[in-house]
PDB file of N, CA and C in Angstrom:
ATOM      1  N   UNK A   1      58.868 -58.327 -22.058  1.00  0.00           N
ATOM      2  CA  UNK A   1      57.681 -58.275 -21.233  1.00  0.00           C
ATOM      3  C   UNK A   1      56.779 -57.169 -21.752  1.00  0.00           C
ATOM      4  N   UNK A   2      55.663 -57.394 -22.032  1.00  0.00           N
ATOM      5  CA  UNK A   2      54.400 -56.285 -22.158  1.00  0.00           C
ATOM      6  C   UNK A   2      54.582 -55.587 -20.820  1.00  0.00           C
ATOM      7  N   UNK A   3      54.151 -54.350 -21.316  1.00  0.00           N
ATOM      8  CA  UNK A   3      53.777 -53.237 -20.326  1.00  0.00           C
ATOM      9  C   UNK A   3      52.460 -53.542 -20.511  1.00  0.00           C
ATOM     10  N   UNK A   4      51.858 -54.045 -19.741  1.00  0.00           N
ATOM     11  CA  UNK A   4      50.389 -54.432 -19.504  1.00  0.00           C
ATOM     12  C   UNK A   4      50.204 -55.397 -18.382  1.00  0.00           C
ATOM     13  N   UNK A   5      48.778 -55.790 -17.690  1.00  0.00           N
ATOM     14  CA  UNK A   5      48.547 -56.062 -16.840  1.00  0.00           C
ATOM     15  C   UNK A   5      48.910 -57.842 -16.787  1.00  0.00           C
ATOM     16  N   UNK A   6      48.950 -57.990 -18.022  1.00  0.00           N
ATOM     17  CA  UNK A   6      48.780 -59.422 -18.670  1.00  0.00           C
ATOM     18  C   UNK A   6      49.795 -59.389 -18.537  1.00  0.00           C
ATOM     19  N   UNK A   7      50.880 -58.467 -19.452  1.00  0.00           N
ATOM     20  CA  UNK A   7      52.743 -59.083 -19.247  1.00  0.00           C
ATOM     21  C   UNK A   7      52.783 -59.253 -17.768  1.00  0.00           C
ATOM     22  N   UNK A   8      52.306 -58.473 -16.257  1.00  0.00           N
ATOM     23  CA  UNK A   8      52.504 -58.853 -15.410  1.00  0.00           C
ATOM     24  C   UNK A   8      52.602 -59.897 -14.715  1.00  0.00           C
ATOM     25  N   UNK A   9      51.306 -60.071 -15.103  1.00  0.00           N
ATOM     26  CA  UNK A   9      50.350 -61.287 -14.469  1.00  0.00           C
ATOM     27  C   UNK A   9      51.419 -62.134 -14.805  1.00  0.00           C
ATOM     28  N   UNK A  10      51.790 -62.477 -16.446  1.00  0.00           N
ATOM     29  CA  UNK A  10      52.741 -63.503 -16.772  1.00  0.00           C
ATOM     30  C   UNK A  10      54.064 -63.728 -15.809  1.00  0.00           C
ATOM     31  N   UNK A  11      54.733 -62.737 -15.252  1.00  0.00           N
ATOM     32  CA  UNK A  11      55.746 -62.869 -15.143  1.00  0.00           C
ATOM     33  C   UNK A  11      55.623 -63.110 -13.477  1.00  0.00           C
ATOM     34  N   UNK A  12      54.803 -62.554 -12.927  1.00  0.00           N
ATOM     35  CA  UNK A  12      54.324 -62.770 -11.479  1.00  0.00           C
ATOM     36  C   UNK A  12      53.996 -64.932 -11.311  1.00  0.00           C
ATOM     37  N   UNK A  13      53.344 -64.901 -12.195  1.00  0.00           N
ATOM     38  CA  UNK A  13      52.616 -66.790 -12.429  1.00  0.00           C
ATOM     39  C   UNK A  13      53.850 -67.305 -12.627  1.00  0.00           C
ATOM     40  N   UNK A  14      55.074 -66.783 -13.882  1.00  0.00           N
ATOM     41  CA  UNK A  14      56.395 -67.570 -13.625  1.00  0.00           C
ATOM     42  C   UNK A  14      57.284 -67.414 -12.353  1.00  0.00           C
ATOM     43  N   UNK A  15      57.728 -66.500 -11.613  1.00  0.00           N
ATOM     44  CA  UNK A  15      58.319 -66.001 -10.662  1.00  0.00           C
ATOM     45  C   UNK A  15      57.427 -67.219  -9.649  1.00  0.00           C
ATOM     46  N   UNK A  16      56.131 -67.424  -9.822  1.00  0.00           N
ATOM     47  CA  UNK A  16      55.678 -68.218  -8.755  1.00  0.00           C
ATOM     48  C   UNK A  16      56.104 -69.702  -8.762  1.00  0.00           C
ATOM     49  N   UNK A  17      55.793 -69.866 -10.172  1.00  0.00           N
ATOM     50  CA  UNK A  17      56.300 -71.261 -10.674  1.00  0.00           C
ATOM     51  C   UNK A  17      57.574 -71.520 -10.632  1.00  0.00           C
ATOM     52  N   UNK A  18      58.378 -70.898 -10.662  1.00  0.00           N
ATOM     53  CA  UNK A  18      59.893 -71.022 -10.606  1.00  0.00           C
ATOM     54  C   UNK A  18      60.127 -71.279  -8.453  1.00  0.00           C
ATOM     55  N   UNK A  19      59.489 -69.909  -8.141  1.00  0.00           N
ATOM     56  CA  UNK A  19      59.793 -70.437  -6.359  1.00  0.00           C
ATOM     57  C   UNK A  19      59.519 -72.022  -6.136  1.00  0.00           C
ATOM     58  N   UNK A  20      58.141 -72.579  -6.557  1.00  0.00           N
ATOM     59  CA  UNK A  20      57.273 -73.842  -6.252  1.00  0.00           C
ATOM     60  C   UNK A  20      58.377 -74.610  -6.744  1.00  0.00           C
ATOM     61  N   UNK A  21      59.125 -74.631  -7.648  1.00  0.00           N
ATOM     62  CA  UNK A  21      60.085 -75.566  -8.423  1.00  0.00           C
ATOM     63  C   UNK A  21      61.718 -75.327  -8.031  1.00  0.00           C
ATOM     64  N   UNK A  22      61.777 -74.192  -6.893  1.00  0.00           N
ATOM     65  CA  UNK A  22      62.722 -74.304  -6.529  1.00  0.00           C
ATOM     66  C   UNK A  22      64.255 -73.655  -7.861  1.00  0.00           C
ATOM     67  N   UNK A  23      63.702 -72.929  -8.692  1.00  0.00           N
ATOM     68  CA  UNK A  23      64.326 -72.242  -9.489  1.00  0.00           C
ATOM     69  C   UNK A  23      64.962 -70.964  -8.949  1.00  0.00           C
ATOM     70  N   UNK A  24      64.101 -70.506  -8.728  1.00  0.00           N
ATOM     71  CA  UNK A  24      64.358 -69.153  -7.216  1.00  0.00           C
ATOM     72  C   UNK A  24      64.266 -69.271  -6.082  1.00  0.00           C
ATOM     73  N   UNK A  25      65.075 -68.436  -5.384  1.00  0.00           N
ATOM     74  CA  UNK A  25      64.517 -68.469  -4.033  1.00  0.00           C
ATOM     75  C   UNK A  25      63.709 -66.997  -3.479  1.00  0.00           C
ATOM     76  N   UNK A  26      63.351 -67.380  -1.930  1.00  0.00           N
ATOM     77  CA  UNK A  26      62.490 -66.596  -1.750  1.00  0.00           C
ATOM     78  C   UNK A  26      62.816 -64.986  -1.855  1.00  0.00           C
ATOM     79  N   UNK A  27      64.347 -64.962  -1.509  1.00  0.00           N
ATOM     80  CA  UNK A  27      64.705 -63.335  -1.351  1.00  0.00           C
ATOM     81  C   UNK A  27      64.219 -62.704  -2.979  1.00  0.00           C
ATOM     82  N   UNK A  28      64.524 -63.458  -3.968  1.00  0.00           N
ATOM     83  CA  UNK A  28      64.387 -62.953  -5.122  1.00  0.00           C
ATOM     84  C   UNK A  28      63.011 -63.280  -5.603  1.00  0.00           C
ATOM     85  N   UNK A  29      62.227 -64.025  -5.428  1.00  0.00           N
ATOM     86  CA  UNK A  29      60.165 -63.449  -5.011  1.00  0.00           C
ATOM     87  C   UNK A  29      59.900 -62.409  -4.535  1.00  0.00           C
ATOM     88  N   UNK A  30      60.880 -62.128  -3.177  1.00  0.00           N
ATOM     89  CA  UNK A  30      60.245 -61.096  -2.656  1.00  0.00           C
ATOM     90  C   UNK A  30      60.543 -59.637  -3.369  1.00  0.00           C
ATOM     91  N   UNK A  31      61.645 -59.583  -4.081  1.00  0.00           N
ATOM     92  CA  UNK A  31      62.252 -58.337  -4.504  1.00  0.00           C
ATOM     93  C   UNK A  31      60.902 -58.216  -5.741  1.00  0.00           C
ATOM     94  N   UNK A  32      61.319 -59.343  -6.886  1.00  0.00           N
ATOM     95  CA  UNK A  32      60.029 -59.312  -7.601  1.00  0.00           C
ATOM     96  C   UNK A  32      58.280 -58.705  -7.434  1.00  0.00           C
ATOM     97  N   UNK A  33      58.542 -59.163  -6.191  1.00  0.00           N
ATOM     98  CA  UNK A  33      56.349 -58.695  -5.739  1.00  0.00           C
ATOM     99  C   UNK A  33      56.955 -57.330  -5.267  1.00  0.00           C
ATOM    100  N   UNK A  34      57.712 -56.809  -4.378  1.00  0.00           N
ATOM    101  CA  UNK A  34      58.096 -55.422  -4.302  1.00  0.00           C
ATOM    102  C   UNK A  34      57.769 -54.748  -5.558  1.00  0.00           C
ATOM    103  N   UNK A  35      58.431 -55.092  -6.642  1.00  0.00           N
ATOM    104  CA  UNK A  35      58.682 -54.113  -7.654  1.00  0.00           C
ATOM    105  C   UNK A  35      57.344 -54.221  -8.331  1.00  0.00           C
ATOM    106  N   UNK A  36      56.044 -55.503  -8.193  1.00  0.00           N
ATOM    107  CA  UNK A  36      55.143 -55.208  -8.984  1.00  0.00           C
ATOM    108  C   UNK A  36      54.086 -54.565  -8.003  1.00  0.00           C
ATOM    109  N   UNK A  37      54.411 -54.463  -6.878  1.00  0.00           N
ATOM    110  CA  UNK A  37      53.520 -53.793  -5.995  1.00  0.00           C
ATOM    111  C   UNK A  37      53.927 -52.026  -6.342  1.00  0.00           C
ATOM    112  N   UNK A  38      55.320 -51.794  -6.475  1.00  0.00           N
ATOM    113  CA  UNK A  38      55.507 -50.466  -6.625  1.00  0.00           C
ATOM    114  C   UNK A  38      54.989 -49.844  -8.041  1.00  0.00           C
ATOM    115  N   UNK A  39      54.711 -50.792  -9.003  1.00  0.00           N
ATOM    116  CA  UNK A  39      54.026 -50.640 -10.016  1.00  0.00           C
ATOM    117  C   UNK A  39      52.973 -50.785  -9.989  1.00  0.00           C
ATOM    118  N   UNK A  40      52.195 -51.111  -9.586  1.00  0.00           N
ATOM    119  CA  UNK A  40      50.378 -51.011  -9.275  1.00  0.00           C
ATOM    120  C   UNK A  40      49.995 -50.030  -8.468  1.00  0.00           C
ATOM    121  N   UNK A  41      50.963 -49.893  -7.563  1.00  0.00           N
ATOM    122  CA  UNK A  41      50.720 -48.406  -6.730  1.00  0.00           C
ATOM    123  C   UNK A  41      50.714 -46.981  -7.844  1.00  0.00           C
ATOM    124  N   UNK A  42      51.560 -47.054  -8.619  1.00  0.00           N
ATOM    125  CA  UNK A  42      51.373 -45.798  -9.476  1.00  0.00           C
ATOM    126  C   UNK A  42      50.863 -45.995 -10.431  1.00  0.00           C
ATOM    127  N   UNK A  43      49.920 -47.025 -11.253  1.00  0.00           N
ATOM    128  CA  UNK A  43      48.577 -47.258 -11.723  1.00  0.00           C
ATOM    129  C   UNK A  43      47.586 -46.686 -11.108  1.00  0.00           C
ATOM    130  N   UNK A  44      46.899 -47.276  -9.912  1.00  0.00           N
ATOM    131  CA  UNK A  44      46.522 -46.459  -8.105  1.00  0.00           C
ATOM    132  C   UNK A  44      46.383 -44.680  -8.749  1.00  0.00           C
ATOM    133  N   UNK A  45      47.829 -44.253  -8.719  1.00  0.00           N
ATOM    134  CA  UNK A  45      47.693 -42.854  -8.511  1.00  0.00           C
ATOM    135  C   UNK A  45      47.503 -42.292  -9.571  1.00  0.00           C
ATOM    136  N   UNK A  46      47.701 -42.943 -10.641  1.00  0.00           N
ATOM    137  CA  UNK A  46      47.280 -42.156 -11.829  1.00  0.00           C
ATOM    138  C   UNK A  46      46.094 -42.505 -12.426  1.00  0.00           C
ATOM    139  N   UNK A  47      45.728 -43.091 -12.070  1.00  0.00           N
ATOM    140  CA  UNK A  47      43.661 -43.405 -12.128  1.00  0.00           C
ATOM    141  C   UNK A  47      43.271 -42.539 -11.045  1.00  0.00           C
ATOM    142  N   UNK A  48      43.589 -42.181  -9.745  1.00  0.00           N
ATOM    143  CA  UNK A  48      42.940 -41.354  -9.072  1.00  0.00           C
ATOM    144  C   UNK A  48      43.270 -40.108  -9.058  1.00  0.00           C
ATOM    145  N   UNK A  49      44.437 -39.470  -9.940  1.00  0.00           N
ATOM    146  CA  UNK A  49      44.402 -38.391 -10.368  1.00  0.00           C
ATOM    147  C   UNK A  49      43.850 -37.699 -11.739  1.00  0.00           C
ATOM    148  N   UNK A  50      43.468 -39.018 -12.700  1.00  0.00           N
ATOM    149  CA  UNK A  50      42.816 -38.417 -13.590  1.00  0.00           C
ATOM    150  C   UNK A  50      41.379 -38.630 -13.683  1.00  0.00           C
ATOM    151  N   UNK A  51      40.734 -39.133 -12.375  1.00  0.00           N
ATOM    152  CA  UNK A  51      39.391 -38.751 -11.743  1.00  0.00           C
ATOM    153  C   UNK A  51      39.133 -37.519 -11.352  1.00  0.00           C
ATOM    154  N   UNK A  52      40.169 -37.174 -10.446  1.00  0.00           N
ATOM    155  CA  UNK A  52      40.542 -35.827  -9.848  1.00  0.00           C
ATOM    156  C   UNK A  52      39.972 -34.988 -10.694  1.00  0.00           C
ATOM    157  N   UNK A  53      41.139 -34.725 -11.951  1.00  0.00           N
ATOM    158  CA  UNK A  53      41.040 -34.003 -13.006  1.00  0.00           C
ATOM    159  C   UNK A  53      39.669 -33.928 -14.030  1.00  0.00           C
ATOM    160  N   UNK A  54      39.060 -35.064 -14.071  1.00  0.00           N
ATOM    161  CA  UNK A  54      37.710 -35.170 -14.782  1.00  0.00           C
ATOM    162  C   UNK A  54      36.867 -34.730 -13.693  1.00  0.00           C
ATOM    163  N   UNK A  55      36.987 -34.540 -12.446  1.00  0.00           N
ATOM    164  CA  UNK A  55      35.987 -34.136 -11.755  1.00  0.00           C
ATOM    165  C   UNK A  55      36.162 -32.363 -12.029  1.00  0.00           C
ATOM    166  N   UNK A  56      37.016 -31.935 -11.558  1.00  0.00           N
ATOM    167  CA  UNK A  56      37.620 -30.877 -11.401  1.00  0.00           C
ATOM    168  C   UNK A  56      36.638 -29.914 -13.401  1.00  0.00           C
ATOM    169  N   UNK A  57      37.198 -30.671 -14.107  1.00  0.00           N
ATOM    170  CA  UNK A  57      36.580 -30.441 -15.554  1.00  0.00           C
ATOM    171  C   UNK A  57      35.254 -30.105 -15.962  1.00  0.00           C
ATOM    172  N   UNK A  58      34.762 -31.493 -14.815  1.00  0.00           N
ATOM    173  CA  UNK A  58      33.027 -31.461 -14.841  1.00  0.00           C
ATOM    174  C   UNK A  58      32.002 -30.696 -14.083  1.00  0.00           C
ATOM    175  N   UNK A  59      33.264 -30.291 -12.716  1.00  0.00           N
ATOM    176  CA  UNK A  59      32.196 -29.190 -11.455  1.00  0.00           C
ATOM    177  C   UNK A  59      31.841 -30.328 -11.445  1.00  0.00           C
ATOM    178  N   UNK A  60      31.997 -31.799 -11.375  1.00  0.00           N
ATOM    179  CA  UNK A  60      31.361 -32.797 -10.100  1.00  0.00           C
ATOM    180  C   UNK A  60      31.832 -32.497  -8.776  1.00  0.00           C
ATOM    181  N   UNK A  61      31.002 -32.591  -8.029  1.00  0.00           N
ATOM    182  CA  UNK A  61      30.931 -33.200  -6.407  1.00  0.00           C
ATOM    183  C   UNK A  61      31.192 -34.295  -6.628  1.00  0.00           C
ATOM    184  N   UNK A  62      30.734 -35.810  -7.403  1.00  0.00           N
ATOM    185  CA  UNK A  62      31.014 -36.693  -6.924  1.00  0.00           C
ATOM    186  C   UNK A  62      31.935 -37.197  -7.764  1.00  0.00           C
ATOM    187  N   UNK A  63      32.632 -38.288  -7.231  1.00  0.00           N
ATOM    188  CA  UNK A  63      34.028 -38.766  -7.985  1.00  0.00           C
ATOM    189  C   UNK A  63      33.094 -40.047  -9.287  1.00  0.00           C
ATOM    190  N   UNK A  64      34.148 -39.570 -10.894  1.00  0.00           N
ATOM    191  CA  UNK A  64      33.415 -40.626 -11.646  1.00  0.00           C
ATOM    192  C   UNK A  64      33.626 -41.491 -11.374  1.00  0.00           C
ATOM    193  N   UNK A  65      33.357 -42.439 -12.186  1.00  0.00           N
ATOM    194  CA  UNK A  65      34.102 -44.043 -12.257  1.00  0.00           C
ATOM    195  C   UNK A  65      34.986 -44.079 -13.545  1.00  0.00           C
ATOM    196  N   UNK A  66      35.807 -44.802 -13.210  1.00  0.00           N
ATOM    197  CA  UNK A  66      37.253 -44.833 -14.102  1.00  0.00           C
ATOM    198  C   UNK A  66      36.557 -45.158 -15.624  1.00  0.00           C
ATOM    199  N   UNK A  67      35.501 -46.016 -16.063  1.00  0.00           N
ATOM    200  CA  UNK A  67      34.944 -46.015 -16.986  1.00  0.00           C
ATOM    201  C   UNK A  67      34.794 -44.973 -17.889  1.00  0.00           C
ATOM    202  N   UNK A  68      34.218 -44.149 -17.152  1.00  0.00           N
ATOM    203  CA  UNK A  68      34.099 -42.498 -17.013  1.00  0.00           C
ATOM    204  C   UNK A  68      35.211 -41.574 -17.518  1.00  0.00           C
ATOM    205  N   UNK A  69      36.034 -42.209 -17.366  1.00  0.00           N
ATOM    206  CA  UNK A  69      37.559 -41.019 -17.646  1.00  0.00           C
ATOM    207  C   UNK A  69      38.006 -41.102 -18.961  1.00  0.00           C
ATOM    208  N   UNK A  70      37.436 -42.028 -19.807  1.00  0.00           N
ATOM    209  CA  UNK A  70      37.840 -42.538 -21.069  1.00  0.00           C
ATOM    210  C   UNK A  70      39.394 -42.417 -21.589  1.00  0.00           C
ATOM    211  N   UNK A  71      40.048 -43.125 -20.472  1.00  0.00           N
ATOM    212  CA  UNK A  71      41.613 -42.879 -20.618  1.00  0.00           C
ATOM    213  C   UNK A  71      42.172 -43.609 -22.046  1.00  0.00           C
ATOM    214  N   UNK A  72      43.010 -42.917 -22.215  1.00  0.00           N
ATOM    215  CA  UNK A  72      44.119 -43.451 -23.612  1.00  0.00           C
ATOM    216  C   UNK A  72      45.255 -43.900 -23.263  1.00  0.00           C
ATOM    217  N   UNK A  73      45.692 -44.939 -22.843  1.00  0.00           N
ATOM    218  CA  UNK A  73      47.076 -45.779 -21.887  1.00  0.00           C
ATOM    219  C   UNK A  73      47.655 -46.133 -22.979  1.00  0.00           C
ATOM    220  N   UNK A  74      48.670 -45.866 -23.102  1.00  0.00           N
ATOM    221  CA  UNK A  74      49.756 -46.620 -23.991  1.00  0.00           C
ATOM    222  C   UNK A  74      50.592 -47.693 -23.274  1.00  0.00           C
ATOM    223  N   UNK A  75      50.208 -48.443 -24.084  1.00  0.00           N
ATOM    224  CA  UNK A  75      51.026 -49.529 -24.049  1.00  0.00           C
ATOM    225  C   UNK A  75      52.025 -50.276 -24.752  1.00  0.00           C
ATOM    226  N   UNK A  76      53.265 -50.580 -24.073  1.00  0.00           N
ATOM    227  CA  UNK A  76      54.654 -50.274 -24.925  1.00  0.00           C
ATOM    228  C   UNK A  76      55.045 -52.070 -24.461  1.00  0.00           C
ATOM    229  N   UNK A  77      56.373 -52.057 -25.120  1.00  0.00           N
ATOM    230  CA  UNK A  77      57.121 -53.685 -24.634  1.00  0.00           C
ATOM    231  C   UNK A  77      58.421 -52.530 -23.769  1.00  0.00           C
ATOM    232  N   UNK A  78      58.559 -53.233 -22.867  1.00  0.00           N
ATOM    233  CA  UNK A  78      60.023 -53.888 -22.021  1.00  0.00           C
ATOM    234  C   UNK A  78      61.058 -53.982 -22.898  1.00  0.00           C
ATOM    235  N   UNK A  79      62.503 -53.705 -22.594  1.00  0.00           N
ATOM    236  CA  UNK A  79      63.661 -54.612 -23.211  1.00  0.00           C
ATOM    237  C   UNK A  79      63.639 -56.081 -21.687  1.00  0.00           C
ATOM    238  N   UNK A  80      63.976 -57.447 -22.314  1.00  0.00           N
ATOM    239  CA  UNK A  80      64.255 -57.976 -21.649  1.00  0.00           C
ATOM    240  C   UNK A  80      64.887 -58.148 -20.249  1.00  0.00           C
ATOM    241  N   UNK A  81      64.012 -58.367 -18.312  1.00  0.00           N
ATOM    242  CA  UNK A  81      64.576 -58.120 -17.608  1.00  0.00           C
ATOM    243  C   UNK A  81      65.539 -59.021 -17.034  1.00  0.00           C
ATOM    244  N   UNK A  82      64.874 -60.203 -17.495  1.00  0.00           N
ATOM    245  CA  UNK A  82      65.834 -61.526 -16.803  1.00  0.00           C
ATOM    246  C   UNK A  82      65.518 -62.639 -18.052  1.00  0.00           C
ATOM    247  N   UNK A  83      66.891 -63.366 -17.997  1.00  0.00           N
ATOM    248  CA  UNK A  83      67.223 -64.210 -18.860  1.00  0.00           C
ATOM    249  C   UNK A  83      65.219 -65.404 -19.159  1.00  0.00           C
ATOM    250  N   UNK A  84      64.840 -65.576 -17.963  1.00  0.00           N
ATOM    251  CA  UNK A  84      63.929 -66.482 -17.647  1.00  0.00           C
ATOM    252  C   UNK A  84      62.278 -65.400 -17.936  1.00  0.00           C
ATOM    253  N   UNK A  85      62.780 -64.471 -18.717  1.00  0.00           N
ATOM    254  CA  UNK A  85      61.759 -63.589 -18.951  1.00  0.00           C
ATOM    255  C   UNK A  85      62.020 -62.994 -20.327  1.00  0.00           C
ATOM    256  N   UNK A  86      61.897 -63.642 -21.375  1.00  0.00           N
ATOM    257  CA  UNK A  86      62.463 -62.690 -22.759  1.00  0.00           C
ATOM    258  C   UNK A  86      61.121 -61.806 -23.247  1.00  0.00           C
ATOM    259  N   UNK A  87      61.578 -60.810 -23.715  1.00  0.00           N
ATOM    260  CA  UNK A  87      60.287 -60.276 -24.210  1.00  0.00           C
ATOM    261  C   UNK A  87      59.724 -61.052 -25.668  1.00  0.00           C
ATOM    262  N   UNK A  88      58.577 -61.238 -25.481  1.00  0.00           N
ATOM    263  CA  UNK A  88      58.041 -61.830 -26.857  1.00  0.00           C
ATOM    264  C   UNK A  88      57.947 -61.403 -28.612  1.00  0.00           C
ATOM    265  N   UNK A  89      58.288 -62.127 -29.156  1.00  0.00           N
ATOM    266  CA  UNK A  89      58.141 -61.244 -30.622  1.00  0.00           C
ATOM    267  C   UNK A  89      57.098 -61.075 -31.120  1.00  0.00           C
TER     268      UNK A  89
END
């Protein structure tokens, strides 16, 4: 799986497709959206702490826009989490 918004997205659209098809069930959807909700939440906090910090830098009063922060995100691969999820080559 990409560490990216896209590997998400992917694996969220299969997890869905698999419930609709009866591959999964719901307890294991729900654990799934848990864990990508707990991961967007600390996306969340680390965009609004390195606003913080660019404000703090700039003597703004007002908060930038994330545009603004000209962040450098690395983005890495996953080892494989579930059989029905391989990471891509």
């Amino acid at each position: 799986m990409n560490r990216t918004t896209e590997g998400l997205r992917d694996v969220l659209f299969d997890e869905l497709r698999d419930f609709l098809t009866g591959t999964v069930d719901s307890e294991h959807v729900k654990s799934v959206t848990r864990c990508s909700g707990a991961i967007l939440a600390t996306v969340a906090k680390d965009l609004e702490a390195a606003r913080l910090v660019a404000d703090m830098r700039l003597g703004r009063d007002q908060p930038v826009s994330v545009a603004d922060l000209n962040l450098n995100l690395l983005l890495t691969r996953t080892p494989s989490i579930a059989k029905n999820h391989p990471t891509p080559d």
